[in-house]
C-alpha atoms as a PDB file:
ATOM      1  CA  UNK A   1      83.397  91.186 118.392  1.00  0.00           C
ATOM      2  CA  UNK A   2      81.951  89.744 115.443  1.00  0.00           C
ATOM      3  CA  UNK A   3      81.690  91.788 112.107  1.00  0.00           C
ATOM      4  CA  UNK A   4      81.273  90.894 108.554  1.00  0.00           C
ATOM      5  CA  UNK A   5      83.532  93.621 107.381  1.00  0.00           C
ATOM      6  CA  UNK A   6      87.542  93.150 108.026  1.00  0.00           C
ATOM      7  CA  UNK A   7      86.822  90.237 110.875  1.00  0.00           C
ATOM      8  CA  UNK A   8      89.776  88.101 111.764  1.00  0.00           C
ATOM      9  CA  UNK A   9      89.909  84.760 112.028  1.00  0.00           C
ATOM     10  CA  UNK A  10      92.414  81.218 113.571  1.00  0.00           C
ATOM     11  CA  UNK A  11      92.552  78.767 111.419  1.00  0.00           C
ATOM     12  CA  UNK A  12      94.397  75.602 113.706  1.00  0.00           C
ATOM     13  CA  UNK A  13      96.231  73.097 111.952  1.00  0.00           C
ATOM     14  CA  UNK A  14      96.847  69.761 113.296  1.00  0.00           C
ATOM     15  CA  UNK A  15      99.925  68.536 112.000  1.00  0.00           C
ATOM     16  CA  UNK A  16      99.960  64.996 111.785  1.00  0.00           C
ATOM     17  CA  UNK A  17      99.672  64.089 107.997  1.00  0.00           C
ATOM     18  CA  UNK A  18     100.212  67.765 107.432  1.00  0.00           C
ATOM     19  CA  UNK A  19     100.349  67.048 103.745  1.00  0.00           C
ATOM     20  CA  UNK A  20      96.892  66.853 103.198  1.00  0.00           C
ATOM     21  CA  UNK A  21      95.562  69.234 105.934  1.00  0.00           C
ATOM     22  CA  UNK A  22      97.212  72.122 105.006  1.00  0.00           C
ATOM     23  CA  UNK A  23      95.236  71.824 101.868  1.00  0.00           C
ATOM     24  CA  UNK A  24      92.024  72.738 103.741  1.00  0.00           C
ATOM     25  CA  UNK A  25      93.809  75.822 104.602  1.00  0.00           C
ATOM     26  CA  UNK A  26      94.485  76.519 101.188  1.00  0.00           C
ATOM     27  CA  UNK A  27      90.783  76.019 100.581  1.00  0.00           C
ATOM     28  CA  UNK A  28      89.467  78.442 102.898  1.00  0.00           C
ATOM     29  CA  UNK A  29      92.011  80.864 102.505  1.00  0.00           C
ATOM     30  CA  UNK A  30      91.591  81.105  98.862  1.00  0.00           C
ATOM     31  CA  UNK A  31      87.307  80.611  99.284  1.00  0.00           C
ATOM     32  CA  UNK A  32      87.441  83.848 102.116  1.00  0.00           C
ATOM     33  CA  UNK A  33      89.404  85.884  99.533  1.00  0.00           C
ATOM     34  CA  UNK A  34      86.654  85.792  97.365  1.00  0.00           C
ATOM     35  CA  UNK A  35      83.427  85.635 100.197  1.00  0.00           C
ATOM     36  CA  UNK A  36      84.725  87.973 102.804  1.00  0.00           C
ATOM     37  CA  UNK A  37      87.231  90.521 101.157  1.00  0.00           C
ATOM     38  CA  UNK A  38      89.391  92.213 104.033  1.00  0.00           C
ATOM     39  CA  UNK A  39      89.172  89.094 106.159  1.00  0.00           C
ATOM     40  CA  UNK A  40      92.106  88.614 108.218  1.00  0.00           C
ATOM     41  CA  UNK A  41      93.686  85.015 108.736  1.00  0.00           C
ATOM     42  CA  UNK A  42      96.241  83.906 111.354  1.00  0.00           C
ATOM     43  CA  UNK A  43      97.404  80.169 111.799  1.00  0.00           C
ATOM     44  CA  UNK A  44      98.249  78.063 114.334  1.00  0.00           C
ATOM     45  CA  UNK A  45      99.808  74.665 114.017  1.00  0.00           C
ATOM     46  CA  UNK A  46      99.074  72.238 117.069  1.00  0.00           C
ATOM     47  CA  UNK A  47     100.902  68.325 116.894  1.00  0.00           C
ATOM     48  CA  UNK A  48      97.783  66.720 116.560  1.00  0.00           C
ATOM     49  CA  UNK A  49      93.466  66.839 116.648  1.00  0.00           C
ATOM     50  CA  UNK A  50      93.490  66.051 120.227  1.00  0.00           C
ATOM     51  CA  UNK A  51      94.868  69.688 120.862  1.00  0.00           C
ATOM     52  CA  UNK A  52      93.319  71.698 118.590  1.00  0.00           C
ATOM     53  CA  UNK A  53      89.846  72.517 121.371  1.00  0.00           C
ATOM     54  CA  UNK A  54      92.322  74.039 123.671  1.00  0.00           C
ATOM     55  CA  UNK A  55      93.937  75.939 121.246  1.00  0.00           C
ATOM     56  CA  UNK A  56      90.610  77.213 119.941  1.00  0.00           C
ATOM     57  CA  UNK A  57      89.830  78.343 123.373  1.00  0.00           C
ATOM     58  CA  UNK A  58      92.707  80.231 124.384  1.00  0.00           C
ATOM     59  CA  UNK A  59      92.703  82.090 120.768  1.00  0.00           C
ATOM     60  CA  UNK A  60      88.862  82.493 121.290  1.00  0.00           C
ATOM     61  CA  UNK A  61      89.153  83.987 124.662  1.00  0.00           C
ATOM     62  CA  UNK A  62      92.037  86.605 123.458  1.00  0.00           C
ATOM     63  CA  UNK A  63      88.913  88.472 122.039  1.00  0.00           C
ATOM     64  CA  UNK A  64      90.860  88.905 118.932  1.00  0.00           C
ATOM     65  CA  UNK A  65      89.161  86.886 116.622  1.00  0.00           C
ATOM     66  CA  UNK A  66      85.765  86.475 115.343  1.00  0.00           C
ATOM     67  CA  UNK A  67      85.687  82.537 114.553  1.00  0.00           C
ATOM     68  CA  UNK A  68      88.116  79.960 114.814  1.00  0.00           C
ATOM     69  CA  UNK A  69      88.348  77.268 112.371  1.00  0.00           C
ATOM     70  CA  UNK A  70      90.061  73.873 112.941  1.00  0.00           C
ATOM     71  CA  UNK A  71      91.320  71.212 110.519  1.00  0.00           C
ATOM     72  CA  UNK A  72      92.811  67.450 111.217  1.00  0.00           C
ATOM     73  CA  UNK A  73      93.113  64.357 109.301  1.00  0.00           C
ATOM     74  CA  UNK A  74      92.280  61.785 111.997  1.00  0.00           C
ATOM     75  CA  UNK A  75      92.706  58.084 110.265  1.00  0.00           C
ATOM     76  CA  UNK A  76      92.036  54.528 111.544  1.00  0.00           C
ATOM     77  CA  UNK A  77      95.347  53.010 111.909  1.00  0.00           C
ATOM     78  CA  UNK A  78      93.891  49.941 113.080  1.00  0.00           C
ATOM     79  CA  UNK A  79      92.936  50.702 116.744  1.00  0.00           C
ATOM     80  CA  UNK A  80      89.890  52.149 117.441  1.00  0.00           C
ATOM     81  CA  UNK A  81      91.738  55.186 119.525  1.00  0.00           C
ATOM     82  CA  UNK A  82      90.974  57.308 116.221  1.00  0.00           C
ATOM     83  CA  UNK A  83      86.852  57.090 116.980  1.00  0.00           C
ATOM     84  CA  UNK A  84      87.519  58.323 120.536  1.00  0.00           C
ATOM     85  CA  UNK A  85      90.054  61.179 119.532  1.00  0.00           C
ATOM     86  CA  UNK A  86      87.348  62.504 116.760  1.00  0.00           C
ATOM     87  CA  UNK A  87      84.567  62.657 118.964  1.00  0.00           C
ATOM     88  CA  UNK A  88      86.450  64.297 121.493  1.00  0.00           C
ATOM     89  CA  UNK A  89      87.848  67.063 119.397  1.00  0.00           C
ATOM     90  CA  UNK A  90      84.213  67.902 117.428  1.00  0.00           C
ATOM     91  CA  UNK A  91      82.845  68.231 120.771  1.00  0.00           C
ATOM     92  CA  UNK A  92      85.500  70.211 122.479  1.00  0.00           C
ATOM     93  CA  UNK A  93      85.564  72.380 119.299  1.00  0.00           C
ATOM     94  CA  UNK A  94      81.305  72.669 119.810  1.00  0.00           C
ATOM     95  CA  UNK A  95      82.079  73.350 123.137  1.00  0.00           C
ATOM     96  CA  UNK A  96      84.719  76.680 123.119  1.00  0.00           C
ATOM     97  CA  UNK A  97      81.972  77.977 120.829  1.00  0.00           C
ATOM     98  CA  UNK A  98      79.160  77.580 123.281  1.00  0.00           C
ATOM     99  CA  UNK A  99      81.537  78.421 126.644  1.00  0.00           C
ATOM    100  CA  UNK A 100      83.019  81.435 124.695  1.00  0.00           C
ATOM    101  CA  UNK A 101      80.243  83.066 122.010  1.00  0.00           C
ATOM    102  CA  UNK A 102      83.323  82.858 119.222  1.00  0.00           C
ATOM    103  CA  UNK A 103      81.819  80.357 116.568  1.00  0.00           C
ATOM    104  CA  UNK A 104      84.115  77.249 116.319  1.00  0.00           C
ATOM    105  CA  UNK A 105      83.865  75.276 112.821  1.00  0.00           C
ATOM    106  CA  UNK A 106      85.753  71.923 111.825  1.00  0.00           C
ATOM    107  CA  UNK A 107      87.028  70.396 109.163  1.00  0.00           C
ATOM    108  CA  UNK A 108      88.404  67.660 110.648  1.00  0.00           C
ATOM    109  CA  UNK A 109      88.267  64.481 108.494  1.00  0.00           C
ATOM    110  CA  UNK A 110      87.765  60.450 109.795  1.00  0.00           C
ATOM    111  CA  UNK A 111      88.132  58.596 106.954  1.00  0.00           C
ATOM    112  CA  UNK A 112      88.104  54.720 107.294  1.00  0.00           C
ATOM    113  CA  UNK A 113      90.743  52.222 106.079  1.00  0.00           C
ATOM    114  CA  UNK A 114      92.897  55.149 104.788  1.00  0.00           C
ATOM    115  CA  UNK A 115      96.023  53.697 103.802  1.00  0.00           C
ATOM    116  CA  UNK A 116      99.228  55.979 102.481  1.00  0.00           C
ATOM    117  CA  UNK A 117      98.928  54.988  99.226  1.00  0.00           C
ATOM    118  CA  UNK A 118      99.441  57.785  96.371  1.00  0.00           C
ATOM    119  CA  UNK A 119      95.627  57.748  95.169  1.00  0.00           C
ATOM    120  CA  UNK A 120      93.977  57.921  98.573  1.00  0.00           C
ATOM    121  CA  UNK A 121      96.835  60.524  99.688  1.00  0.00           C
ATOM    122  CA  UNK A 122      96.031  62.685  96.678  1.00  0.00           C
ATOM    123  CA  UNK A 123      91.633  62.232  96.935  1.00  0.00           C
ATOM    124  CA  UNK A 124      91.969  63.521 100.378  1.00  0.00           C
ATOM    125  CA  UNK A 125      94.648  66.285  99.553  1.00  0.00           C
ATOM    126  CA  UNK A 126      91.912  67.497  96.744  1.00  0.00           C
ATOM    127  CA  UNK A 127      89.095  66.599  99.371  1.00  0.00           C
ATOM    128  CA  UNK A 128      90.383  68.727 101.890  1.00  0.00           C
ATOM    129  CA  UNK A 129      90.606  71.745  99.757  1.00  0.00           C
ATOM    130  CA  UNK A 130      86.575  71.523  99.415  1.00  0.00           C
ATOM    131  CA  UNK A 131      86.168  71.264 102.742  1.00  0.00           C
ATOM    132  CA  UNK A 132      87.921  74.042 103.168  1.00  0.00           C
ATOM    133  CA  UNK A 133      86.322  75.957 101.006  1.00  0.00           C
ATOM    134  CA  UNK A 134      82.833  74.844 102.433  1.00  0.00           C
ATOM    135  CA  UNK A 135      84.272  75.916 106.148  1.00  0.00           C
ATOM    136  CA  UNK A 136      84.757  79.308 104.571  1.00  0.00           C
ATOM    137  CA  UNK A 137      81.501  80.025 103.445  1.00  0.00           C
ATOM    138  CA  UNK A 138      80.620  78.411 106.439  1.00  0.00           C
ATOM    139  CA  UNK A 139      82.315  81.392 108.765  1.00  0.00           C
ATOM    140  CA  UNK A 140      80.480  83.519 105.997  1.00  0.00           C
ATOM    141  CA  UNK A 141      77.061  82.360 107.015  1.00  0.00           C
ATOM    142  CA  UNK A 142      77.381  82.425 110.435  1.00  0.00           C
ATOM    143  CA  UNK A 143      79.574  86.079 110.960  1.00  0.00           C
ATOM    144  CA  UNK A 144      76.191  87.486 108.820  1.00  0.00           C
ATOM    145  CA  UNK A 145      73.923  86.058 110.598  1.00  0.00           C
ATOM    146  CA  UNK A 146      75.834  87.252 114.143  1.00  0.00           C
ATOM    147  CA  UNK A 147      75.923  90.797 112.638  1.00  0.00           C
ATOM    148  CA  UNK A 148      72.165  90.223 112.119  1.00  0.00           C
ATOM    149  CA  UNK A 149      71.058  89.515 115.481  1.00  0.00           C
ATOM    150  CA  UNK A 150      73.726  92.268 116.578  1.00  0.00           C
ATOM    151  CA  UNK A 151      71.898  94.537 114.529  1.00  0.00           C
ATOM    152  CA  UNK A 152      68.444  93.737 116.063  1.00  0.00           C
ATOM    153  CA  UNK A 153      69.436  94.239 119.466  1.00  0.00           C
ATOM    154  CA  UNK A 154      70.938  97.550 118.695  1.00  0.00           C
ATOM    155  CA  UNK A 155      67.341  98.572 117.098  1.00  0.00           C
ATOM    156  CA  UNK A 156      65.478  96.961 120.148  1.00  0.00           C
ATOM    157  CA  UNK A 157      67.596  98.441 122.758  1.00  0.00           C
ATOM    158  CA  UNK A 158      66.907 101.888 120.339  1.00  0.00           C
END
């Protein structure tokens, strides 16, 4: 289904330390104004990273959306769980986009020795609105270059 004009797109949520991911949201919805006029965004909050790859899928396999886009703040609280729980989610987020064709982006953050201090809580609120805003023009890059190669078959098959 991709398209560059009008396409829709999930943006999940995790909501632990929902303070600062939302502002990645903020990011990208404010960055896809400007970069993809007519885009369409629908979120989805999900308790934490670890569920955000099976959200992506199910919303990915609806056919209803042209990317999916999902954000977490996953922090070192002094176990090493938060290594394992990263790793899992960037690839399960890699892998609905290869299993399902619908392009799967992250912006899902693993910063060490983050402590809930005011400065550190207010660098990675700011941080995450950049990211966002890099994930948008992100979806940008990649919905042209799908229309591209959607374009090309059309003119080979023609």
């Amino acid at each position: 289904m991709t398209k560059t004009t009008n396409p829709r797109i999930a943006f999940v949520k995790a909501r632990w330390h929902a303070d600062i991911v939302d502002r990645a949201h903020d990011g990208f919805t404010e960055e896809v104004a400007r970069l993809i006029p007519g885009a369409r965004i629908d979120a989805f909050d999900v308790p934490g990273a670890f569920e955000m790859p099976l959200l992506a899928k199910k919303l990915a396999q609806t056919g209803k959306y042209d990317a999916v886009v999902a954000a977490a703040f996953v922090v070192d609280g002094g176990i090493y769980r938060h290594d394992f729980v990263a790793g899992a989610v960037v690839t399960g987020l890699m892998n609905v986009g290869l299993e399902t064709g619908v392009p799967c982006f992250s912006v899902s953050l693993t910063p060490h020795n983050y402590q809930e201090v005011q400065a550190l809580t207010d660098f990675y609120r700011e941080h995450f609105v950049k990211k966002g805003a890099e994930a948008a023009e992100a979806v940008r890059q990649i919905l042209a270059l799908d229309a591209r190669l959607a374009a090309a078959d059309r003119s080979a098959v023609a």
